[in-house]
C-alpha atoms as a PDB file:
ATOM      1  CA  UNK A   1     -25.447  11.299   6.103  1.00  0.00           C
ATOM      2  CA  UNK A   2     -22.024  10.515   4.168  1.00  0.00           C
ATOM      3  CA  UNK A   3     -19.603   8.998   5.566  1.00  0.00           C
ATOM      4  CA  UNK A   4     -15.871  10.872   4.496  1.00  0.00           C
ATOM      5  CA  UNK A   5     -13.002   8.918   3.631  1.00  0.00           C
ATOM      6  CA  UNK A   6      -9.673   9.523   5.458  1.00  0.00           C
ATOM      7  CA  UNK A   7      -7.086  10.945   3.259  1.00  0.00           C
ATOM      8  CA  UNK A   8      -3.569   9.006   3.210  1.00  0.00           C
ATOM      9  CA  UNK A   9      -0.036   8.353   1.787  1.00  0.00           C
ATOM     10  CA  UNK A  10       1.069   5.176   0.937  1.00  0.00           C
ATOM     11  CA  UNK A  11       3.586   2.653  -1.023  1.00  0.00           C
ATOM     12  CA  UNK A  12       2.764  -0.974  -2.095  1.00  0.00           C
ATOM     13  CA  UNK A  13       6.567  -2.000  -1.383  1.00  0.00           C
ATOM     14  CA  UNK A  14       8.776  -1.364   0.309  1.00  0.00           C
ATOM     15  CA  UNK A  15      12.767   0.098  -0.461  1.00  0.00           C
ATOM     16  CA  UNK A  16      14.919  -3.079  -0.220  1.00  0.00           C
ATOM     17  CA  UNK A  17      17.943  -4.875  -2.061  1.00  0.00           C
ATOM     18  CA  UNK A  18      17.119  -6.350  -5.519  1.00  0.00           C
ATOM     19  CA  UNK A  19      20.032  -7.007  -7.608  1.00  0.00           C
ATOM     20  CA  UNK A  20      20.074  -7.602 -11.049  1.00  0.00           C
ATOM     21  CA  UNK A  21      16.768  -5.664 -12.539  1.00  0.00           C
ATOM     22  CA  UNK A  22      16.894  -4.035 -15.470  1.00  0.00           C
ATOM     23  CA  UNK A  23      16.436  -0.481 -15.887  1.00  0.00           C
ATOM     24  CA  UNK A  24      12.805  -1.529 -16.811  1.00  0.00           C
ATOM     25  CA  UNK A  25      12.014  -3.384 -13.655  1.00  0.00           C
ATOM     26  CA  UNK A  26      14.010  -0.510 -11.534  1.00  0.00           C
ATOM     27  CA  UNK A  27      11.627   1.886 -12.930  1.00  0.00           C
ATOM     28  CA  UNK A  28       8.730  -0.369 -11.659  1.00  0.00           C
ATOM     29  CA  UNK A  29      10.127  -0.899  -8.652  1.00  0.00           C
ATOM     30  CA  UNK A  30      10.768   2.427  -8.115  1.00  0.00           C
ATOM     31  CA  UNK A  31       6.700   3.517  -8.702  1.00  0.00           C
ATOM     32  CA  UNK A  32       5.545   0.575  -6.384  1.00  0.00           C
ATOM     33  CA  UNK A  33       7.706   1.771  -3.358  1.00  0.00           C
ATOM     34  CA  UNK A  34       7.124   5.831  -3.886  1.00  0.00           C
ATOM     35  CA  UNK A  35       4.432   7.838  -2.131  1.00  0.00           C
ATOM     36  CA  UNK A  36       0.987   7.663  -3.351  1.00  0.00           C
ATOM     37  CA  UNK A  37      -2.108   9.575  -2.745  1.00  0.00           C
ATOM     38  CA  UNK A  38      -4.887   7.491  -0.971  1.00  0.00           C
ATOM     39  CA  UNK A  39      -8.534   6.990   0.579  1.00  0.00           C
ATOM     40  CA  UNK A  40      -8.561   4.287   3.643  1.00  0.00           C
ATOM     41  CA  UNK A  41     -11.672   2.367   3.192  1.00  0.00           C
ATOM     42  CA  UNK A  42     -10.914  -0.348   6.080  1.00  0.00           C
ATOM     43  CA  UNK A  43      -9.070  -2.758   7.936  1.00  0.00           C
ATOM     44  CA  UNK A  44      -9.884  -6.014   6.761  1.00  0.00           C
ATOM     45  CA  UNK A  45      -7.361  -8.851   7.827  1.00  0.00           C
ATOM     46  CA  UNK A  46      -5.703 -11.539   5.157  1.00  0.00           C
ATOM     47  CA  UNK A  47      -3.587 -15.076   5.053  1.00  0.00           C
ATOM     48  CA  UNK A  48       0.328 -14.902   4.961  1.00  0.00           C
ATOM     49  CA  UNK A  49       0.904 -18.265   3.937  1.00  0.00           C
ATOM     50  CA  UNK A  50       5.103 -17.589   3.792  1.00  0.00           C
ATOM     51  CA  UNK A  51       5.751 -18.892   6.800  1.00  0.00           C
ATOM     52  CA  UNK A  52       5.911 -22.623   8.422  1.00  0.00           C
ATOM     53  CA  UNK A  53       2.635 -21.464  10.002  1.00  0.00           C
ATOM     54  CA  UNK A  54       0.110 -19.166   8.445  1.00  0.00           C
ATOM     55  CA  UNK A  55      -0.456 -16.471  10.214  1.00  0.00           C
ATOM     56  CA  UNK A  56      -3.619 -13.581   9.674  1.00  0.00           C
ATOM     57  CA  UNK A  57      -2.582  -9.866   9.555  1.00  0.00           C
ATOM     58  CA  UNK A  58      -4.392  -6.791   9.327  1.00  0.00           C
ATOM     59  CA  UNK A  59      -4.053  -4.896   5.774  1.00  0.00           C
ATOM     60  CA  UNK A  60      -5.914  -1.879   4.621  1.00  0.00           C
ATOM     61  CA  UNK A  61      -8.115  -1.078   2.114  1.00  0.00           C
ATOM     62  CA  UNK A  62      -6.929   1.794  -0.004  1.00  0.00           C
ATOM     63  CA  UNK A  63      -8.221   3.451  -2.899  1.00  0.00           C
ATOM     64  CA  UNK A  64      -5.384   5.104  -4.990  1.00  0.00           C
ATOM     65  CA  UNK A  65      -6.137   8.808  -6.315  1.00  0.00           C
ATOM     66  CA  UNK A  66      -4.945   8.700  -9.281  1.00  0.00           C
ATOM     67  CA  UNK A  67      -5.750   5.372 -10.810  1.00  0.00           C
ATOM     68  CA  UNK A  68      -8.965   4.661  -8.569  1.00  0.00           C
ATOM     69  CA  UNK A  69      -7.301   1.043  -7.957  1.00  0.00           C
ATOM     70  CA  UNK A  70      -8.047  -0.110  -4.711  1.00  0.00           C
ATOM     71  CA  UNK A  71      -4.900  -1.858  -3.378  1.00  0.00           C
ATOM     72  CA  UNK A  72      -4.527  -3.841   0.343  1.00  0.00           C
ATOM     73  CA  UNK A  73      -1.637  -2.299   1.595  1.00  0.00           C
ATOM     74  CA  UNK A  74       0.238  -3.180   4.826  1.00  0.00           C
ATOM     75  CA  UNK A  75      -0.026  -1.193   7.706  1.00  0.00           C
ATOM     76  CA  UNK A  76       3.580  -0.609   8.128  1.00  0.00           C
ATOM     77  CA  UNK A  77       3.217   1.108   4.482  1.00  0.00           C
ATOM     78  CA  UNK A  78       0.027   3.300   5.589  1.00  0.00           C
ATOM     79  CA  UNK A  79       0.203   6.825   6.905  1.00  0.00           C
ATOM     80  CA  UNK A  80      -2.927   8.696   7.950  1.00  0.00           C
ATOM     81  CA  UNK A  81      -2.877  12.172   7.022  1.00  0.00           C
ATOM     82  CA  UNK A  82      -5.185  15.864   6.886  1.00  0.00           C
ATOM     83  CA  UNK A  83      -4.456  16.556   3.717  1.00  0.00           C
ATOM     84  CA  UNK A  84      -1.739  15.751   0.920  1.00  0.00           C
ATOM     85  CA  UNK A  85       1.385  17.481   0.255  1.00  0.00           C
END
């Protein structure tokens, strides 16, 4: 018995303010925060350490399409789909 992989969309960052890049970094930034093709492995939770108190969130375990990288990728940034566009 296999066990199928959900299909999703995702982006490692998300759109925000940076000033100052350079056309090079823009273009980087600009991959990082555009849709990708996915597979959701799992949820598997990690450490934020930014704040005065660390704090465990959930993150999920993707598998990018394209690159087979698998990235954790914040469930904000996660979008469970049938099939890609």
């Amino acid at each position: 018995m296999g066990n199928t992989l959900r299909k999703v969309t995702f982006h490692i960052l998300r759109d925000g303010f940076m000033p100052a890049l350079s056309p090079e970094e823009e273009s980087k930034q600009q991959d990082l925060a555009g849709d990708r093709k996915g597979f959701f492995h799992k949820w598997v939770e990690e450490v934020d350490p930014s704040g005065d108190i660390p704090c465990i969130k959930p993150v999920a375990l993707v598998e990018d399409v394209d690159e087979g990288r698998i990235y954790t990728i914040d469930y904000n940034n996660i979008r469970f789909v049938e099939d890609w566009e």
